[in-house]
Protein backbone atom coordinates (compact mmCIF):
# COMPACT_ATOMS: atom_id res chain seq x y z
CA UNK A 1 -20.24 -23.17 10.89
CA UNK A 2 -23.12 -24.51 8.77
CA UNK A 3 -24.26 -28.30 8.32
CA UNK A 4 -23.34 -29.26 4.68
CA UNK A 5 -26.92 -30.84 3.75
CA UNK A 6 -27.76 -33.22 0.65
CA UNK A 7 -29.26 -29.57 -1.01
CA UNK A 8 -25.51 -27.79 -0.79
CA UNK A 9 -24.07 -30.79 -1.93
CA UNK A 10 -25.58 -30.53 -5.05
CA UNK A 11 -25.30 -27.01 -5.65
CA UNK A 12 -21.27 -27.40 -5.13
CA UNK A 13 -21.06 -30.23 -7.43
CA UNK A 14 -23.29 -28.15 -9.90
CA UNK A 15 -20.77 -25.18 -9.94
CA UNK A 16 -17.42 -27.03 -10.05
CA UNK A 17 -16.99 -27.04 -13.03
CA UNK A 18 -17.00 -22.88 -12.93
CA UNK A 19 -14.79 -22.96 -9.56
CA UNK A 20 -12.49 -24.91 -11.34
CA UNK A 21 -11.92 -22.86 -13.51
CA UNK A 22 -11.81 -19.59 -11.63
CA UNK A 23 -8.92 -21.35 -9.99
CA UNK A 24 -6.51 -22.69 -12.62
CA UNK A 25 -6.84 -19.10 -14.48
CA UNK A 26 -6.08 -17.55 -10.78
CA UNK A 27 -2.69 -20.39 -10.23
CA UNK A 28 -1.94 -20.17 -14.42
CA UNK A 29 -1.22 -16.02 -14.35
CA UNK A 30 2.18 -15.29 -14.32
CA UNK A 31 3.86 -15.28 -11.12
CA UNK A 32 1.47 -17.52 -9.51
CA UNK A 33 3.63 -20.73 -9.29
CA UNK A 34 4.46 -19.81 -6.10
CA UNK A 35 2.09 -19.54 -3.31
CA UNK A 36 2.16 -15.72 -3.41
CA UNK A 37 4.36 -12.57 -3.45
CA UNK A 38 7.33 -12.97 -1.71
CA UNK A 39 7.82 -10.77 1.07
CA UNK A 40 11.43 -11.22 1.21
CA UNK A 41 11.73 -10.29 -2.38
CA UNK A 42 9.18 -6.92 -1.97
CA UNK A 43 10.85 -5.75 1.46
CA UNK A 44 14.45 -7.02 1.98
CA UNK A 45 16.12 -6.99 5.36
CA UNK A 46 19.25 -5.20 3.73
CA UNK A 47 17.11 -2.43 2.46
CA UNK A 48 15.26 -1.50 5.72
CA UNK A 49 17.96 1.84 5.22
CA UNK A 50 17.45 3.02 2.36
CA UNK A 51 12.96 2.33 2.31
CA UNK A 52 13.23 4.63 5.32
CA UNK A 53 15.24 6.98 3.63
CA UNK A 54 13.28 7.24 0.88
CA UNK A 55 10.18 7.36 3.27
CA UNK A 56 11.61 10.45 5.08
CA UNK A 57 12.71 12.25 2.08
CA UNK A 58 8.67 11.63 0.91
CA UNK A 59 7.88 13.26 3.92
CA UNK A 60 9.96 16.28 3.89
CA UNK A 61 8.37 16.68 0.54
CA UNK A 62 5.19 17.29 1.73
CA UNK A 63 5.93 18.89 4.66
CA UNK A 64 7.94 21.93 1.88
CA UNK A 65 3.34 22.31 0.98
CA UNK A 66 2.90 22.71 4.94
CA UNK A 67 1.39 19.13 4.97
CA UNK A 68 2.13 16.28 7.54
CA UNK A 69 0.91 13.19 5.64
CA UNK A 70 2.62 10.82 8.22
CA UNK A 71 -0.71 10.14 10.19
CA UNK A 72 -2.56 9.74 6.66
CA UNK A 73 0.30 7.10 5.72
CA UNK A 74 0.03 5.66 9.22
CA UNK A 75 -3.85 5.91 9.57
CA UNK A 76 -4.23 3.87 5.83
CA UNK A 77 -1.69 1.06 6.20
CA UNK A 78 -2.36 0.33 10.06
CA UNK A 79 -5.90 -0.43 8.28
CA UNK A 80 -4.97 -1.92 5.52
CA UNK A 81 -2.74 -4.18 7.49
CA UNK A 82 -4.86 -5.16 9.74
CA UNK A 83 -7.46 -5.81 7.46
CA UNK A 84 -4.96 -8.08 5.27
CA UNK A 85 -4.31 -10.01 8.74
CA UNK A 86 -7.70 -10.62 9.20
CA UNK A 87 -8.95 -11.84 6.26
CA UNK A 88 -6.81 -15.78 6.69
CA UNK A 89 -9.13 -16.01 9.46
CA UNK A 90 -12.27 -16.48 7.29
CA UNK A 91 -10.55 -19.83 6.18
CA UNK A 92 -13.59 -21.96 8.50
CA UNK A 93 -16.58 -19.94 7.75
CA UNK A 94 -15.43 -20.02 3.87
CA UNK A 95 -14.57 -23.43 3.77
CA UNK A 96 -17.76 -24.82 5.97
CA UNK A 97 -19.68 -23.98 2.83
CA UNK A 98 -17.21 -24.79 0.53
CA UNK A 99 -15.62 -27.83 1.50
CA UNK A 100 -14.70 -29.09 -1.90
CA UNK A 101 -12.28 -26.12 -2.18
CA UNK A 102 -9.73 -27.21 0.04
CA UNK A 103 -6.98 -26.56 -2.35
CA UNK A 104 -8.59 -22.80 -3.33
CA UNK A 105 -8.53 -22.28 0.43
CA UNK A 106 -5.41 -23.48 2.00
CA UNK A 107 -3.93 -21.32 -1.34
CA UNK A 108 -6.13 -17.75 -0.78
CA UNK A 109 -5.77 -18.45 3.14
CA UNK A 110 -1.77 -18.20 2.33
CA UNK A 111 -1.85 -15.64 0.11
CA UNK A 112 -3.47 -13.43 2.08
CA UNK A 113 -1.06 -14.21 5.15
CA UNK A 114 1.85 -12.90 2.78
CA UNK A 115 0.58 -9.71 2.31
CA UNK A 116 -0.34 -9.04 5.70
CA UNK A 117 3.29 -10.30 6.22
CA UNK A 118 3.94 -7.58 3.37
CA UNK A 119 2.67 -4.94 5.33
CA UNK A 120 3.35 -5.05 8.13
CA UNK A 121 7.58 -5.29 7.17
CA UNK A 122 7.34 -2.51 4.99
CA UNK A 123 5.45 -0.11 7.92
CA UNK A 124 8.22 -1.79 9.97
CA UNK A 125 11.02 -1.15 7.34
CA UNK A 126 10.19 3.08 7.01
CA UNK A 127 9.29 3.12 10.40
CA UNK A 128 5.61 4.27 9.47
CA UNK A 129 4.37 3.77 13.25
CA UNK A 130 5.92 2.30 16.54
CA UNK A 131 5.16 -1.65 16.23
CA UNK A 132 5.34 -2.24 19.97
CA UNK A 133 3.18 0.63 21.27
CA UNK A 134 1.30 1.15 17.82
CA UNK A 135 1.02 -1.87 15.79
CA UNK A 136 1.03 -5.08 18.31
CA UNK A 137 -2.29 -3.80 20.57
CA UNK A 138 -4.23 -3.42 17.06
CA UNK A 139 -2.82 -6.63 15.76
CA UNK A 140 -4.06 -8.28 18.91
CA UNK A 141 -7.60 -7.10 19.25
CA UNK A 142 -7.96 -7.43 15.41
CA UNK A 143 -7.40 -10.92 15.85
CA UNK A 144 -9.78 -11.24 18.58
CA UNK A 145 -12.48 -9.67 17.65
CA UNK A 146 -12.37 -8.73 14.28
CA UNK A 147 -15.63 -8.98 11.69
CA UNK A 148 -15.90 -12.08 9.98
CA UNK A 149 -19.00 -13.11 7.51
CA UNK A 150 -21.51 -14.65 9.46
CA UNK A 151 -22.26 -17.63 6.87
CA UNK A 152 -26.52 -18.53 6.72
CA UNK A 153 -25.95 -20.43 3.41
CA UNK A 154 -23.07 -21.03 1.43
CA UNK A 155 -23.71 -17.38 -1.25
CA UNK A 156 -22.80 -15.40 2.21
CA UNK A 157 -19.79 -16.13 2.60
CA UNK A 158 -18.62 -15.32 -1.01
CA UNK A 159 -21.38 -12.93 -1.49
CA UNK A 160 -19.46 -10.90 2.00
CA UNK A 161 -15.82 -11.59 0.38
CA UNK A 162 -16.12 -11.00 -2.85
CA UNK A 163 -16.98 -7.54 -2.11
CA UNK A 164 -14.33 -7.11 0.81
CA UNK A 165 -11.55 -8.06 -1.92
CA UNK A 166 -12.50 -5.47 -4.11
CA UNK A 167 -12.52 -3.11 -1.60
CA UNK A 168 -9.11 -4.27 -0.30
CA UNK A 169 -7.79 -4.14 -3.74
CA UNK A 170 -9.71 -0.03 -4.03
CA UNK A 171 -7.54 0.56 -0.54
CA UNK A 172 -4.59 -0.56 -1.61
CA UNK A 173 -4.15 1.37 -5.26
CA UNK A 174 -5.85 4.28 -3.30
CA UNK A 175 -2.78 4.44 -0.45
CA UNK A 176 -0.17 3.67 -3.03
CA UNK A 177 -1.00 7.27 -4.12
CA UNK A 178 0.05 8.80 -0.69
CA UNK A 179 3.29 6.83 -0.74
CA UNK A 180 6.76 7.14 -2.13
CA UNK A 181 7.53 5.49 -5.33
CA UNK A 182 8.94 1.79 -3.85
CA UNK A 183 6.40 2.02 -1.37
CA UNK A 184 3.61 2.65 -4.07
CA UNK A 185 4.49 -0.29 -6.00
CA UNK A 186 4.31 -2.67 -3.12
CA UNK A 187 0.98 -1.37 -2.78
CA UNK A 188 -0.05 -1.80 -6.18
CA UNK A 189 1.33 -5.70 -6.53
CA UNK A 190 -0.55 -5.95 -3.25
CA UNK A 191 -3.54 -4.54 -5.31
CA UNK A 192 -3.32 -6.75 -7.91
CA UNK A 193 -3.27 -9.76 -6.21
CA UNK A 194 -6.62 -8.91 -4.31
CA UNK A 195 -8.16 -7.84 -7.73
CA UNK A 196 -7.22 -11.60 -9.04
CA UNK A 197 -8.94 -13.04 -5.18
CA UNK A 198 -11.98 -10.41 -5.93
CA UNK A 199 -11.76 -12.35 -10.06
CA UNK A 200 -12.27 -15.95 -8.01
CA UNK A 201 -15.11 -14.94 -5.72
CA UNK A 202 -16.86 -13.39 -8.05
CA UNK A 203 -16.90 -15.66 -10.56
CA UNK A 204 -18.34 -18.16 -7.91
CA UNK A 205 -20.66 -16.02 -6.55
CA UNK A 206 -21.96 -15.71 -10.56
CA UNK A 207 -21.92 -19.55 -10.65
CA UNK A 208 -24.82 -19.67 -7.45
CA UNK A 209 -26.78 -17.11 -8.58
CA UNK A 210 -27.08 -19.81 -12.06
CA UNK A 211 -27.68 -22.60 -10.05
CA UNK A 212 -30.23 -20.57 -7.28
CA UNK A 213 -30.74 -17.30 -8.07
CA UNK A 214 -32.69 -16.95 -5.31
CA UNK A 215 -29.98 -17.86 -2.89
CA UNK A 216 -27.18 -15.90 -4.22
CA UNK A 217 -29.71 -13.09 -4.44
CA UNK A 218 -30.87 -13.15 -0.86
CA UNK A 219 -27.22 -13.81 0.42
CA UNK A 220 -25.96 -10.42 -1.49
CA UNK A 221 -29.03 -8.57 0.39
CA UNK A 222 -28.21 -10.28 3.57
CA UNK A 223 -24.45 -9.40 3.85
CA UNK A 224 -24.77 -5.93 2.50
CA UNK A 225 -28.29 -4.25 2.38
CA UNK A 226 -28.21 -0.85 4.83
CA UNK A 227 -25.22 -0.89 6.75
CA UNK A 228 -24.96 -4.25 7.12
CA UNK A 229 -21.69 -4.35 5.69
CA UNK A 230 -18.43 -3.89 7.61
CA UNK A 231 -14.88 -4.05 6.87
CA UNK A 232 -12.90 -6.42 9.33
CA UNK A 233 -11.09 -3.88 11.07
CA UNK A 234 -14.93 -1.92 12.41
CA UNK A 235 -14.81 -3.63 15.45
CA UNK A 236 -11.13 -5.04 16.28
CA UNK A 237 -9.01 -2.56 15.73
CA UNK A 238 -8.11 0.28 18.16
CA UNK A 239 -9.27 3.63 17.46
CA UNK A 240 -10.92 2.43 13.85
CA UNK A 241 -13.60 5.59 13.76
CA UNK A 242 -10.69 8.31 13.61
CA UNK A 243 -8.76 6.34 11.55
CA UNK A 244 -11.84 5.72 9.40
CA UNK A 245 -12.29 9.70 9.68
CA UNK A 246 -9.08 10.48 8.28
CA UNK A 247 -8.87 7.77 5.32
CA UNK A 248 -12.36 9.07 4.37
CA UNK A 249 -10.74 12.48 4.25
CA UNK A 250 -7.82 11.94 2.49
CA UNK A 251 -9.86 10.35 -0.56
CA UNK A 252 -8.81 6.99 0.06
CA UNK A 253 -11.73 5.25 1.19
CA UNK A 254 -15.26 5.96 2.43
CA UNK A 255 -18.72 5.30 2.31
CA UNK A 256 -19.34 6.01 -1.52
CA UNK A 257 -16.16 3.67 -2.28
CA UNK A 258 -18.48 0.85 -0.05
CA UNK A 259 -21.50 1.82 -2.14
CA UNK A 260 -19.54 1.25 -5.26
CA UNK A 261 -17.70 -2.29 -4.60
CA UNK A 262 -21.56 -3.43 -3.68
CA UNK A 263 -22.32 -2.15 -6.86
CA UNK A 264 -19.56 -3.82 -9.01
CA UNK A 265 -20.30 -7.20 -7.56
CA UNK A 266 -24.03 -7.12 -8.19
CA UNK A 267 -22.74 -6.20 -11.91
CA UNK A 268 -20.09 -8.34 -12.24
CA UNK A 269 -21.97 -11.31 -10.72
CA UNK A 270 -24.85 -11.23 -12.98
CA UNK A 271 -27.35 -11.45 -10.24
CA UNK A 272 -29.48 -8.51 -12.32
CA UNK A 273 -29.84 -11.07 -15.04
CA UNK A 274 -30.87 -14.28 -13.53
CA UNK A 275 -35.11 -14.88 -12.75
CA UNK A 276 -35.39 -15.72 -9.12
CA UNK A 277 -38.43 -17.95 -8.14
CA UNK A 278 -39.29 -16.80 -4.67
CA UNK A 279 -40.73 -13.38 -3.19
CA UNK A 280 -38.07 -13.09 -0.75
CA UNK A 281 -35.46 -13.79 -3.99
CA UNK A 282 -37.68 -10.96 -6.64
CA UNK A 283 -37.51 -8.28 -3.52
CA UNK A 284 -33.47 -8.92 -3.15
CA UNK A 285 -33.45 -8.76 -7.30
CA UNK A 286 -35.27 -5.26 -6.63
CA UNK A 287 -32.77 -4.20 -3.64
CA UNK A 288 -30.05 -5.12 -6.29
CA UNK A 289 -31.15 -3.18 -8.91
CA UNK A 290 -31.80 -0.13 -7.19
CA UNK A 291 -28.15 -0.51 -5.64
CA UNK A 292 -26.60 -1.05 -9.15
CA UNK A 293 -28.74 1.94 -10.43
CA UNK A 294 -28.20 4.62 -7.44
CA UNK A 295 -31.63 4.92 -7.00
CA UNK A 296 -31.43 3.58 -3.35
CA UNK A 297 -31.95 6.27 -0.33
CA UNK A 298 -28.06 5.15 0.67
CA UNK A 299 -26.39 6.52 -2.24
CA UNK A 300 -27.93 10.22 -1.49
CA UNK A 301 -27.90 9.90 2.47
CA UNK A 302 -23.80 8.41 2.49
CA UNK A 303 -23.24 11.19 -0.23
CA UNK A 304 -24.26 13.89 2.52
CA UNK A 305 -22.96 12.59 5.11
CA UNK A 306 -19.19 12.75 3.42
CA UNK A 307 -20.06 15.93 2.62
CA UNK A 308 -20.72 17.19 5.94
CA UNK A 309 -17.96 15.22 7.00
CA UNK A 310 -15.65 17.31 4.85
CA UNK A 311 -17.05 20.46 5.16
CA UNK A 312 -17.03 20.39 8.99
CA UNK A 313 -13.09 19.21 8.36
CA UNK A 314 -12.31 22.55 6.24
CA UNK A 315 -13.86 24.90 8.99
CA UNK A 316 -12.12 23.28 11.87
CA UNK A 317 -8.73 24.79 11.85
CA UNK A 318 -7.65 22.72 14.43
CA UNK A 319 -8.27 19.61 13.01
CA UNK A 320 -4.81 17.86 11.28
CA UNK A 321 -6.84 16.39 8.41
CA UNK A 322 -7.77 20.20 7.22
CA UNK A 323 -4.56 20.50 4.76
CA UNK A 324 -5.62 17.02 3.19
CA UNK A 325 -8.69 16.47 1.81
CA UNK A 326 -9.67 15.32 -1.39
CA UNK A 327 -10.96 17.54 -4.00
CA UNK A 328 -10.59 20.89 -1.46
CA UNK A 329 -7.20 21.16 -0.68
CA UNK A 330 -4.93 18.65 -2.42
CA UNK A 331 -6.16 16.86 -6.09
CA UNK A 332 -4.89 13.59 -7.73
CA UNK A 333 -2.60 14.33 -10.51
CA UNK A 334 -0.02 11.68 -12.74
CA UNK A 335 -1.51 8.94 -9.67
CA UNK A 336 -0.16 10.87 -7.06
CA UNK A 337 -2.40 13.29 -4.79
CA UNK A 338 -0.60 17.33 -4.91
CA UNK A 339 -1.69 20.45 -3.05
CA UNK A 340 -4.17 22.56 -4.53
């Protein structure tokens, strides 16, 4: 938690204006009256049947290419879920800057509780994994120890989540693409409603960098420079680097897709355009630009290192992921990804 001092005070009340507005066009969208997507609605009790069905006969589809994609389906939403499950819990370090957002928080705090809710009855619902043995250890270190943004001003905080939204929301439309048809559109309202959280955080995070450049700027740097960066899951949830292995594999989500969510918020949040005032603020502005441009040394060294990931996958023909792997051995075609 951070002491709110006479300085932050000012820069709230100097950006209200924008957050107010960020969050009547987030509540005035259609379907936003109430607090989120209904998980009742998305995943009905009476249908638990017929999603697992359909689940198994999505499955057997595959499995006619000589391709088990249940522990890609498992590996993605048992991230995703957790992740989605984690992210309520930023509620103190978000709202310790940002304590004039009440209302914004209490509403994105809910929201995000419904889709982990979401989730985890639809893995429940086609029996995706075994909750007792599979999903309740993960959901219980997750919750523990999870990553949350540690918050040095108040730009962290939205300068960490802004990116982490789109992110979720790049997960989300990426695993719809493994799934069967019900189970992709889940997914995709799921994805849409992070896109609309990434929309709000952004749009803040553009309102600081107005106010003090030089604060949103060094706050971007802080949170994300190197590998700074982590999704929530890194460090609470059992297992995470194989399950990292094989979403990074399957095309989902890796360290390029990182690379290019830091990039999209350093875009999107105008930080490239504002004149910072201090040296520590003109060297973030240059760590910015280089990220937005590619020049930076991460761009080529995470390239190389998913290459060699996926090149060491295709030789080892022991390894499960070898049959699935983006670009090699199965392509995306009419959003779905099909053998090559």
């Amino acid at each position: 938690m951070i002491e709110i001092d006479r300085a932050s005070r000012a820069l709230f009340e100097a950006i209200q204006p924008e957050v107010d507005e960020a969050y009547n066009r987030h509540i005035s969208r259609t379907g936003r009256k109430t607090i989120s997507l209904d998980p009742y609605a998305l995943v009905p009790l009476e249908k638990y049947e017929s999603l697992q069905n359909e689940y198994e006969l999505h499955v057997a589809n595959w499995a006619a290419s000589e391709i088990d994609i249940r522990q890609i389906i498992k590996a993605n939403l048992l991230v995703d879920a957790a992740t989605e499950e984690n992210l309520p819990h930023y509620t103190a370090q978000i709202e310790s800057g940002f304590e004039s957002w009440h209302e914004w928080n209490g509403r994105w705090t809910a929201e995000e509780r419904s889709h982990g809710e979401i989730m985890v009855r639809d893995i429940e619902a086609r029996k995706i994994m075994d909750m007792s043995a599979e999903w309740l250890p993960v959901r219980e270190k997750n919750l523990a120890t999870g990553i949350h943004p540690k918050v040095n001003t108040p730009a962290d905080g939205i300068a960490y989540v802004a990116t982490q939204e789109f992110l979720t929301k790049v997960a989300h439309f990426q695993s719809a693409r493994l799934m069967d048809d019900s189970g992709a559109r889940t997914l995709r309202a799921l994805g849409s409603d992070e896109g609309r959280h990434y929309q709000f955080y952004v749009s803040a995070l553009r309102a600081i960098a107005r106010v003090d450049p030089d604060m949103a700027l060094v706050a971007m740097r802080r949170q994300h420079e190197g590998d700074n960066f982590d999704m929530p899951g890194k460090k609470g949830i059992i297992g995470y680097t194989g399950l990292a292995k094989t979403i990074a594999l399957s095309g989902v989500f890796d360290a390029i897709t990182i690379l290019e969510a830091q990039k999209k918020t350093i875009d999107d949040s105008g930080l490239l355009e504002v004149d910072p005032k201090t040296d520590e603020g003109k060297a973030a502005q240059e760590w910015a630009h280089a990220i937005s441009s590619k020049d930076d040394p991460s761009w080529i060294r995470k390239q190389k290192l998913m290459d060699l990931l996926r090149q060491r996958a295709v030789w080892n023909i022991s390894s499960t992921l070898r049959p699935f792997i983006l670009g090699q051995t199965v392509k995306i075609e009419e959003n779905r990804f099909i053998p090559i």
